[in-house]
Protein backbone atom coordinates (compact mmCIF):
# COMPACT_ATOMS: atom_id res chain seq x y z
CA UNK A 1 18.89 -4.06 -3.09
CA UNK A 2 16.79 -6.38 -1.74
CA UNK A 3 16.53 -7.12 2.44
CA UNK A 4 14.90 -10.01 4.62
CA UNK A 5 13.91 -8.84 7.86
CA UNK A 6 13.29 -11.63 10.50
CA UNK A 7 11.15 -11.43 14.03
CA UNK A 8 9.34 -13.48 16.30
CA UNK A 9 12.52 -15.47 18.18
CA UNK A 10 12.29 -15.46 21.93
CA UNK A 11 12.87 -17.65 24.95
CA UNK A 12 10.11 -20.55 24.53
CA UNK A 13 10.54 -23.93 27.45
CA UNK A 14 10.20 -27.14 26.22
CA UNK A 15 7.04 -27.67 24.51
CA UNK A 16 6.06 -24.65 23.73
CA UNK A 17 5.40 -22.68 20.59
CA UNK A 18 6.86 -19.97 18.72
CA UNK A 19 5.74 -18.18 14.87
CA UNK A 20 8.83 -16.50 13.46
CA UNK A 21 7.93 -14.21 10.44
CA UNK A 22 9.97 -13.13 7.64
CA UNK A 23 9.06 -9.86 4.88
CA UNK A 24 11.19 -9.70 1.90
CA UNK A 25 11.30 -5.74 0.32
CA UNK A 26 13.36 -3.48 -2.03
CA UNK A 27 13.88 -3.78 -6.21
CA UNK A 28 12.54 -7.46 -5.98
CA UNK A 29 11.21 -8.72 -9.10
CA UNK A 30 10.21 -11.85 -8.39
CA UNK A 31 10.50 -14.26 -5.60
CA UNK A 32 10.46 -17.82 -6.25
CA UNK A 33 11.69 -19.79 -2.87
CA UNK A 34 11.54 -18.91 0.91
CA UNK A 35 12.98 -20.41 3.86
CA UNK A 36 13.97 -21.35 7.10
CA UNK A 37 17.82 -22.13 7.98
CA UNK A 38 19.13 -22.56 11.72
CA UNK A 39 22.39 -22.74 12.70
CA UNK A 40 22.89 -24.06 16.44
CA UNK A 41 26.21 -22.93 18.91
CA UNK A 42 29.16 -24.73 17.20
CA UNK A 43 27.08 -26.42 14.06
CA UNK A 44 26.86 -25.86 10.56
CA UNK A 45 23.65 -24.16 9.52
CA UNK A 46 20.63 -26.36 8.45
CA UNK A 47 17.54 -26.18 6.41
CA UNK A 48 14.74 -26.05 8.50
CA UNK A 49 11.77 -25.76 5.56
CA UNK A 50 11.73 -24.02 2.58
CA UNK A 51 8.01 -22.78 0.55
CA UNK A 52 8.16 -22.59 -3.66
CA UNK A 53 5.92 -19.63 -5.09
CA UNK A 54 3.76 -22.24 -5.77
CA UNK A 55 3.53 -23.81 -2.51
CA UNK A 56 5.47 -26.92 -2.79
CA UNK A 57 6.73 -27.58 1.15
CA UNK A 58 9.63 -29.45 1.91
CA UNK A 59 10.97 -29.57 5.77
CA UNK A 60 14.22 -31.34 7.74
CA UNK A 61 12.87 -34.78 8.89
CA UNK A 62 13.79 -33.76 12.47
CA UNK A 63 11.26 -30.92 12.17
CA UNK A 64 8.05 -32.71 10.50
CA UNK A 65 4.85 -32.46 12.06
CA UNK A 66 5.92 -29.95 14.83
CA UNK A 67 7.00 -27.33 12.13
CA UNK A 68 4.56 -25.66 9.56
CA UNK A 69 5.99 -23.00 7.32
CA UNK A 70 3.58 -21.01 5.23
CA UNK A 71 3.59 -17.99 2.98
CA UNK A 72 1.47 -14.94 1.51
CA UNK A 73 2.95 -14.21 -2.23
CA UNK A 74 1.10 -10.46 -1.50
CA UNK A 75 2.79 -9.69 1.49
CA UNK A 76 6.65 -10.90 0.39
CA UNK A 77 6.36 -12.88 3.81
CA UNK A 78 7.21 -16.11 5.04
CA UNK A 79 6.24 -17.61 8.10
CA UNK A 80 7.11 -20.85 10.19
CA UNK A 81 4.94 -22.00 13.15
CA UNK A 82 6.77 -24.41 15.55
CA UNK A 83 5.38 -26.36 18.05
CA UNK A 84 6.27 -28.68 20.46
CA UNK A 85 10.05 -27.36 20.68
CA UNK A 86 12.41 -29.73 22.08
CA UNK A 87 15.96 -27.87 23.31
CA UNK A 88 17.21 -29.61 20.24
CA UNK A 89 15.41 -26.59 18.48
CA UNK A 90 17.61 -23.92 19.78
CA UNK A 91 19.37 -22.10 17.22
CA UNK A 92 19.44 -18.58 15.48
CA UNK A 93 17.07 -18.96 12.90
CA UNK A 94 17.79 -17.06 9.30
CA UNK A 95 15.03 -16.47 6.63
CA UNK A 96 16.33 -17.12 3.05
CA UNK A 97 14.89 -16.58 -0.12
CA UNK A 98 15.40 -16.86 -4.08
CA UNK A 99 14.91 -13.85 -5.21
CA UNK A 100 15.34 -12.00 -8.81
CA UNK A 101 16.11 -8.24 -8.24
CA UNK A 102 14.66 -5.68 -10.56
CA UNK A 103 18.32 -4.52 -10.93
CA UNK A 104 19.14 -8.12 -13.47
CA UNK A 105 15.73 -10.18 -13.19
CA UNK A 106 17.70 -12.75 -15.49
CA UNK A 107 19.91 -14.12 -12.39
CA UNK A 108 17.77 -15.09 -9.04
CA UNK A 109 20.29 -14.73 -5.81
CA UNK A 110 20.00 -16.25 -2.63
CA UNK A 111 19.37 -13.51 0.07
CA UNK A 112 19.26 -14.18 3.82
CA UNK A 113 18.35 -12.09 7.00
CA UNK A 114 20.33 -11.57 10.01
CA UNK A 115 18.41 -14.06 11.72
CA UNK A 116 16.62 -14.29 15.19
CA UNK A 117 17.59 -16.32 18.17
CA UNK A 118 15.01 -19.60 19.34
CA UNK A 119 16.35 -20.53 22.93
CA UNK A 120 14.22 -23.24 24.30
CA UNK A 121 15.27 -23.79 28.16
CA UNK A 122 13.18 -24.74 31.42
C-alpha cells in the first residue's frame, strides 16, 4: 500500500504565509507526479499545483506568483510554500500523487492524503 501523509495547515490572517509538506511511503515503485488539490466549504475540489519527477510546474492561475510548490525525489516529499494568502485561500488542502506501487508497477494510481485545513481569517 502506498500512503500520503499531509502537515503544515494552520490558522494564517490575511497575508501571511504557510509551507504545507507532503511524504509519500510504502511498496512505491516509482512516483511520477505530485500535487496540491483544495477543496473549499461547499466547492468542488481544485488543483492547486502539481510537480512532474522531472520538475515540470504547473499551478491554478488564481495561485501564480504567491504559490511555489517544490519537491525532493529522495525524500518522496512534496512541498508548497504560499504566500500572501487572501481568505479566498481557505480550504482543506489534499496532497496527490501518481504513483506506481511495487505490488503492479505496470499501472500508476492516483493516491491522495487526508488533507490539512488552511483557514485564513483576521
Amino acid at each position: 500500500q502506498v500512503q500520503l501523509v499531509e502537515s503544515g495547515g494552520g490558522l494564517v490572517q490575511p497575508g501571511g504565509s504557510l509551507r504545507l509538506s507532503c511524504v509519500a511511503s510504502g511498496r512505491i515503485y516509482a512516483i511520477y507526479r505530485m500535487g496540491w488539490y483544495r477543496q473549499a466549504s461547499g466547492k468542488q475540489r481544485e488543483l492547486v499545483a502539481t510537480i512532474s519527477s522531472g520538475g515540470f510546474r504547473n499551478y491554478f492561475d488564481s495561485v501564480k506568483g504567491r504559490f511555489t510548490i517544490s519537491g525532493d525525489n529522495a525524500k518522496k516529499s512534496v512541498y508548497l510554500q504560499m504566500n500572501n494568502l487572501k481568505p479566498e485561500d481557505a480550504a482543506v488542502y489534499y496532497c496527490n500523487a501518481l504513483i506506481a506501487s511495487s505490488v503492479d508497477v505496470t499501472k500508476p494510481e492516483d493516491y491522495w492524503g487526508q488533507g490539512t485545513q488552511v483557514t485564513v481569517s483576521s
